[in-house]
PDB file of N, CA and C in Angstrom:
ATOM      1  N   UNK A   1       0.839  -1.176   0.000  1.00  0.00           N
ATOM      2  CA  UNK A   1       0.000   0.000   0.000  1.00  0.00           C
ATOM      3  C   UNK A   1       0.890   1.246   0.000  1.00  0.00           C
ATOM      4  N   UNK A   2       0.606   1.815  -1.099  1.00  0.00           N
ATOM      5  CA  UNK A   2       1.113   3.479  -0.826  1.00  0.00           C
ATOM      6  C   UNK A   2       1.240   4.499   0.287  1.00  0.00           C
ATOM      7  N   UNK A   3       2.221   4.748   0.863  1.00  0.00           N
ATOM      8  CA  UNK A   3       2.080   6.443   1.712  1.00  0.00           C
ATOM      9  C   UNK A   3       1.157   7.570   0.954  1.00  0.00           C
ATOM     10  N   UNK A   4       0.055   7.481   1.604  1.00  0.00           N
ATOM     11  CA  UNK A   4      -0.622   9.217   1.187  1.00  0.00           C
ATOM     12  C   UNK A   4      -0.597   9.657   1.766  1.00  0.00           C
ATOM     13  N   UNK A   5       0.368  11.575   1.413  1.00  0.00           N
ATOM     14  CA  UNK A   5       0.797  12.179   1.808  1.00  0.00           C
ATOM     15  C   UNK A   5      -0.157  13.711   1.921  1.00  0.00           C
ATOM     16  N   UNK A   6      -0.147  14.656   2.845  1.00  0.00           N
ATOM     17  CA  UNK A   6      -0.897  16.056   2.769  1.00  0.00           C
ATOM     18  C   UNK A   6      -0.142  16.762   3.217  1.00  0.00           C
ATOM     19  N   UNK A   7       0.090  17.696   1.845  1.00  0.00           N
ATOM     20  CA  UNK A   7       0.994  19.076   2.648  1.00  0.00           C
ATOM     21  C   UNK A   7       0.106  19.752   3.947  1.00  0.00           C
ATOM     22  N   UNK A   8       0.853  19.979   5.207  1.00  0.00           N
ATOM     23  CA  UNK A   8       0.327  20.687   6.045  1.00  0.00           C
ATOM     24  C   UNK A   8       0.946  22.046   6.214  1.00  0.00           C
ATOM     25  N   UNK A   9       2.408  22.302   5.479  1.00  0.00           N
ATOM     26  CA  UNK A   9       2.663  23.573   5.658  1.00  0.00           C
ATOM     27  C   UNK A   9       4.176  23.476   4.993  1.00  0.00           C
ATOM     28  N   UNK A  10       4.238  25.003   4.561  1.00  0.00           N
ATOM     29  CA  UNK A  10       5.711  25.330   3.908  1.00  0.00           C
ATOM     30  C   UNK A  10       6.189  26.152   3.970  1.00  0.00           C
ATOM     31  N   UNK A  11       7.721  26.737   3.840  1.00  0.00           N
ATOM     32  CA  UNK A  11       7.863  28.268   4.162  1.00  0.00           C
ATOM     33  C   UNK A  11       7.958  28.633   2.890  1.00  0.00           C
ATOM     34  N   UNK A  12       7.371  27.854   1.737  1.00  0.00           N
ATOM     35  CA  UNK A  12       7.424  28.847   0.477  1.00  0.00           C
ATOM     36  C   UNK A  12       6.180  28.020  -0.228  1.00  0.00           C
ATOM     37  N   UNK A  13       6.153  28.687  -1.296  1.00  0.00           N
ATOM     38  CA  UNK A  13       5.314  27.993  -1.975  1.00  0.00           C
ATOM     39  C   UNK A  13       5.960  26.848  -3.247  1.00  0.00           C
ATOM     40  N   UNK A  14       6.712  26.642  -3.336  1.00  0.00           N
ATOM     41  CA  UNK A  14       7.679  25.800  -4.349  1.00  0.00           C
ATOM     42  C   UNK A  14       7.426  24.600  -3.628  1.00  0.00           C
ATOM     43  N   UNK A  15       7.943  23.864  -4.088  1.00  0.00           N
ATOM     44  CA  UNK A  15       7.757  22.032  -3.813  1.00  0.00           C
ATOM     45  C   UNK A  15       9.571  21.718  -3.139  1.00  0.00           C
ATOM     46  N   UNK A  16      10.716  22.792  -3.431  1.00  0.00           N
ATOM     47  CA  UNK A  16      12.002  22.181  -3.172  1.00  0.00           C
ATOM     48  C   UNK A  16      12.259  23.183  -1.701  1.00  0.00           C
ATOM     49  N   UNK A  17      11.385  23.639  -0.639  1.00  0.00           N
ATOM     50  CA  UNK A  17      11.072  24.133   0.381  1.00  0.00           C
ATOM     51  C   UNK A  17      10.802  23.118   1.882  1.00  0.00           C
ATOM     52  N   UNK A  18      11.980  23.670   2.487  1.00  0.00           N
ATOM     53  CA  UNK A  18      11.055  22.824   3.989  1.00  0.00           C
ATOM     54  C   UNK A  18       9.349  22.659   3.854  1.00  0.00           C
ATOM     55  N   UNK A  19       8.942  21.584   4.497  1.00  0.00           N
ATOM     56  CA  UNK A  19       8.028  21.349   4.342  1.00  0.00           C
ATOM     57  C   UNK A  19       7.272  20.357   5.784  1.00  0.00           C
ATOM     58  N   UNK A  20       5.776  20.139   5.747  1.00  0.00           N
ATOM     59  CA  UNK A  20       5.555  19.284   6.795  1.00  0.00           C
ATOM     60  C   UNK A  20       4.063  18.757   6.630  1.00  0.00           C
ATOM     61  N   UNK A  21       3.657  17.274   6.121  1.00  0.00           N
ATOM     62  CA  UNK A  21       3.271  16.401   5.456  1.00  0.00           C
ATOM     63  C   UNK A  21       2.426  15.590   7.177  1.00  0.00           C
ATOM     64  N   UNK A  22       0.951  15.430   6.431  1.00  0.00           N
ATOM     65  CA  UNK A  22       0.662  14.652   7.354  1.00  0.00           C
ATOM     66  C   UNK A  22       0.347  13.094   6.552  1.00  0.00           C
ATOM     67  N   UNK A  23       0.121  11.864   7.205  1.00  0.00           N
ATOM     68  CA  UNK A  23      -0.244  10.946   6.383  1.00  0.00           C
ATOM     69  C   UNK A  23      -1.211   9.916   6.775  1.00  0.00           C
ATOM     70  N   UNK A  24      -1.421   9.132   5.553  1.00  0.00           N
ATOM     71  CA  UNK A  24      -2.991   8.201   6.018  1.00  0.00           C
ATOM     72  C   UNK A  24      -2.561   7.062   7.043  1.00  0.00           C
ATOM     73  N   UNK A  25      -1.285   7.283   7.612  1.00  0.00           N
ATOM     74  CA  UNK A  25      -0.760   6.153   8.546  1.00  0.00           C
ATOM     75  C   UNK A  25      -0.737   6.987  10.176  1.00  0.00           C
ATOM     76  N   UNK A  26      -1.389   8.153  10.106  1.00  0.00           N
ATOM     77  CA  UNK A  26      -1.104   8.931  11.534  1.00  0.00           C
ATOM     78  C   UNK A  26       0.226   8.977  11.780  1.00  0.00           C
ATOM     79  N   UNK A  27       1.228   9.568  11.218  1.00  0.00           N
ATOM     80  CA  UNK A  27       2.282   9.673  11.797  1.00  0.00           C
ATOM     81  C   UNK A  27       2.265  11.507  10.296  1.00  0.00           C
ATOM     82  N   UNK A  28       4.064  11.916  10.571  1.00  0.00           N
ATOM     83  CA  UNK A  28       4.156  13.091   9.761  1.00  0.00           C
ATOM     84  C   UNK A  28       5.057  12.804   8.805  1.00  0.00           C
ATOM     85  N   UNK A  29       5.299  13.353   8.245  1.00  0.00           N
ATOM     86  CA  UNK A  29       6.684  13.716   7.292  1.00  0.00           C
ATOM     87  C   UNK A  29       7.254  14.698   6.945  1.00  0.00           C
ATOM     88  N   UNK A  30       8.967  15.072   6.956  1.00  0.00           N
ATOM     89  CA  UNK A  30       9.703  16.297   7.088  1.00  0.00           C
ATOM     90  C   UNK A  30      10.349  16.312   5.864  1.00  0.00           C
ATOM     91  N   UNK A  31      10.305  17.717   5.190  1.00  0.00           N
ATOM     92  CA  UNK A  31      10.673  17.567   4.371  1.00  0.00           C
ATOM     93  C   UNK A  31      11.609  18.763   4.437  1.00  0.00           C
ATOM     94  N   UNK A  32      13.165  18.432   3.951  1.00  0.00           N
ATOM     95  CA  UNK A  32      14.500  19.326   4.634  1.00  0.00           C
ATOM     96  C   UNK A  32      15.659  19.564   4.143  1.00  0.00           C
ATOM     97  N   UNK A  33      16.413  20.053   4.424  1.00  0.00           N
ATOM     98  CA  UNK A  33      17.916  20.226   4.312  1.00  0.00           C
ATOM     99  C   UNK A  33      18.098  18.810   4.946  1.00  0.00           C
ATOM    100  N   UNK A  34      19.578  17.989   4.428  1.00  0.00           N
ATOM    101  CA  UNK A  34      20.080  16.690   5.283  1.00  0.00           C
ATOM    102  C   UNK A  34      21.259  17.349   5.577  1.00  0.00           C
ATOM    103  N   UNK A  35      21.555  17.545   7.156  1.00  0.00           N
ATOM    104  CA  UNK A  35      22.660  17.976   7.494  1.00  0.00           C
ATOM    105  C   UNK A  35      24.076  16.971   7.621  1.00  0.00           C
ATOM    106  N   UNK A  36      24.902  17.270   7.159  1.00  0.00           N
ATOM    107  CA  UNK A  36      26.394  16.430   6.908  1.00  0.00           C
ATOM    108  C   UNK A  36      26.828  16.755   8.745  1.00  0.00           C
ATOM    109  N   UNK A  37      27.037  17.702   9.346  1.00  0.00           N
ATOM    110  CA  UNK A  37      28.114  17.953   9.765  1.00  0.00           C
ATOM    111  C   UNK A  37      27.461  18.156  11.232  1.00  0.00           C
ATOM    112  N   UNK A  38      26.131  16.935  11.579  1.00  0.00           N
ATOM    113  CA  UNK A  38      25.896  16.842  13.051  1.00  0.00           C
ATOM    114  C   UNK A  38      26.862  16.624  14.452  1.00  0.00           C
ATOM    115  N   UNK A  39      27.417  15.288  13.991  1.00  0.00           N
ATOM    116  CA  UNK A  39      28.943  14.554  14.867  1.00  0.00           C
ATOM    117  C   UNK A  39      27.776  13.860  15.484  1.00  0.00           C
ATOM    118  N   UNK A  40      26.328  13.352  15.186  1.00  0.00           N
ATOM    119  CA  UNK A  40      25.860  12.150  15.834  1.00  0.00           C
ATOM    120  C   UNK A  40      25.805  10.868  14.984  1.00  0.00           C
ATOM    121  N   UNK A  41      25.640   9.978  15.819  1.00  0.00           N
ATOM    122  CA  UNK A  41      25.691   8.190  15.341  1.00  0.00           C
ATOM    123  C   UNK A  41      23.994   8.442  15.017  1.00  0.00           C
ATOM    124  N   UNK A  42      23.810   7.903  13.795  1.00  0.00           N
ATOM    125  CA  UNK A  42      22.580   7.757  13.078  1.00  0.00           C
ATOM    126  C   UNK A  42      22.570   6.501  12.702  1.00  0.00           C
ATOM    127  N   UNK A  43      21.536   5.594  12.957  1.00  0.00           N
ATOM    128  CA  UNK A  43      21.375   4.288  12.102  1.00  0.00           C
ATOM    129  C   UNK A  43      21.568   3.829  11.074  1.00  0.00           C
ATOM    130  N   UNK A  44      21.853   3.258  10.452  1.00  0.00           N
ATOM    131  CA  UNK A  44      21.727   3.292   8.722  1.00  0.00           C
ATOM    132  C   UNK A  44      20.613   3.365   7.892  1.00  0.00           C
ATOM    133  N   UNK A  45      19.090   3.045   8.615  1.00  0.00           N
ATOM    134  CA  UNK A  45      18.334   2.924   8.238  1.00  0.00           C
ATOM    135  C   UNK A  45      17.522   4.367   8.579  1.00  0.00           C
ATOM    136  N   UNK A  46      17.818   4.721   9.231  1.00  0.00           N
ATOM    137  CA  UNK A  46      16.953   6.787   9.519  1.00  0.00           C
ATOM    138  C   UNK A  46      18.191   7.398   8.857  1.00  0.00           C
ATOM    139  N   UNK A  47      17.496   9.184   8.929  1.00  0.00           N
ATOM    140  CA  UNK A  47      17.919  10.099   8.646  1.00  0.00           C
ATOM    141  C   UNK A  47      17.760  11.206  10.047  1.00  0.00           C
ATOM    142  N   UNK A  48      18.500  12.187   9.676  1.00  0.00           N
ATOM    143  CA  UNK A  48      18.036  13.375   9.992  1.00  0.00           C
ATOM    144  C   UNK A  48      17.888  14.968   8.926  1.00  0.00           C
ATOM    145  N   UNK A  49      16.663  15.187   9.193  1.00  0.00           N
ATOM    146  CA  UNK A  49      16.388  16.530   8.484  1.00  0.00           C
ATOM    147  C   UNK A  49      16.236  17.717   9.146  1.00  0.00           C
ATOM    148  N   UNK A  50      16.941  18.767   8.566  1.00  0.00           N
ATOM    149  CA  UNK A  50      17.143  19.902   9.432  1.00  0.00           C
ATOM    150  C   UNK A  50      15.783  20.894   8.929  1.00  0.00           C
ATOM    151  N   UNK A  51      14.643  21.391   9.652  1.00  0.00           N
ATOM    152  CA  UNK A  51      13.882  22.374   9.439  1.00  0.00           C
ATOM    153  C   UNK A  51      13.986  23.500  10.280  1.00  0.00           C
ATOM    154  N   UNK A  52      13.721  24.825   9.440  1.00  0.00           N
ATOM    155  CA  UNK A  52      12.793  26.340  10.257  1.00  0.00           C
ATOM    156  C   UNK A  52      12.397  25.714  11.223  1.00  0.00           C
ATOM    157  N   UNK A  53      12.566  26.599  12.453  1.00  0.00           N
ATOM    158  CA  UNK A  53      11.777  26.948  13.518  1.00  0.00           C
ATOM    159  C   UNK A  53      10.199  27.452  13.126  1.00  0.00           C
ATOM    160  N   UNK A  54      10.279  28.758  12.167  1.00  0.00           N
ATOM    161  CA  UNK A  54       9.245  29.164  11.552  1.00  0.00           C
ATOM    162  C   UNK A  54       7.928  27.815  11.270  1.00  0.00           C
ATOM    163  N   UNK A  55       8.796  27.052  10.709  1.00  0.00           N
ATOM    164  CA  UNK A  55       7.863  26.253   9.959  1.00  0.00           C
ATOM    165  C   UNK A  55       6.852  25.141  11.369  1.00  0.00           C
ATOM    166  N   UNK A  56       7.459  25.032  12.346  1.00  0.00           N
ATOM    167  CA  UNK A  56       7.083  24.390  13.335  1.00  0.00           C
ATOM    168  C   UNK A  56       5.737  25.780  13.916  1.00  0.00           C
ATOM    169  N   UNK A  57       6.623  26.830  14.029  1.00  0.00           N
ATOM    170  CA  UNK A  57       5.434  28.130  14.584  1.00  0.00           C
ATOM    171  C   UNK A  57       4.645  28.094  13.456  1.00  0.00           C
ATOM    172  N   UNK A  58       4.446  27.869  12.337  1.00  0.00           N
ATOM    173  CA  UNK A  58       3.327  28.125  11.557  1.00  0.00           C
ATOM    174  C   UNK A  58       2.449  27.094  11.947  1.00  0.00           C
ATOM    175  N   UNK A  59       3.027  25.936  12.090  1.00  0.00           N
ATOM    176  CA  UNK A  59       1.582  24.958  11.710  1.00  0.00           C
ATOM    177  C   UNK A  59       1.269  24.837  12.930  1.00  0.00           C
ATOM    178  N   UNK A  60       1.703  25.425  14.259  1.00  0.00           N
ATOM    179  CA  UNK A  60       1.315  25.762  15.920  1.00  0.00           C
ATOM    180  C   UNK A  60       0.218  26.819  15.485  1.00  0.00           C
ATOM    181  N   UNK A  61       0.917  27.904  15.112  1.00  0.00           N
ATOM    182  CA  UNK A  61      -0.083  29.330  15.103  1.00  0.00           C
ATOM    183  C   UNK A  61      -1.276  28.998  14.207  1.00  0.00           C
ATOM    184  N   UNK A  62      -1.398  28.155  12.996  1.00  0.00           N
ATOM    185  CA  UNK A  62      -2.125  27.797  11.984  1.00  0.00           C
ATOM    186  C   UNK A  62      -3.008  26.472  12.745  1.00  0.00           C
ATOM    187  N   UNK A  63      -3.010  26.009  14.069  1.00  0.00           N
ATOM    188  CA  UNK A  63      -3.163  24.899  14.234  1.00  0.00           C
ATOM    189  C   UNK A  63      -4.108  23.991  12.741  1.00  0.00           C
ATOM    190  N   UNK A  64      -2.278  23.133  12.378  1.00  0.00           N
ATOM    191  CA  UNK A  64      -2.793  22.626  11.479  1.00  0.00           C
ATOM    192  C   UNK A  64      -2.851  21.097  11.446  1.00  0.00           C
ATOM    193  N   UNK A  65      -2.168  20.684  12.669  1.00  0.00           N
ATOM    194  CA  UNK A  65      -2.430  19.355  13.176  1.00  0.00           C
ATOM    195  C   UNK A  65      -3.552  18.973  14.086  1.00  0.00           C
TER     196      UNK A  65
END
């Protein structure tokens, strides 16, 4: 079965923009910069994505969750 995805918010309007995705599985999705130069142990199987602060206060102030 497919991930279906819903934009819940962006700090731009373009598609290559932080971003923050809700989905038909109840969980979210981040969409980001991938930062190189943390110095943490990451799994092989996750990531980390770096987002705006902004973008967290929008979809708070917007309650869009």
């Amino acid at each position: 079965m497919t991930l279906k995805a819903t934009l819940l918010a962006s700090t731009c309007d373009l598609k290559d923009c932080p971003a923050l995705y809700t989905t038909d599985r109840d969980t979210l999705l981040v969409q980001g910069e991938t930062p190189t130069d943390h110095g943490l142990e990451i799994p092989a199987h996750e990531t980390l994505v770096e987002i705006p602060m902004e973008l967290i206060r929008k979809v708070i102030r917007e309650q869009l969750v």
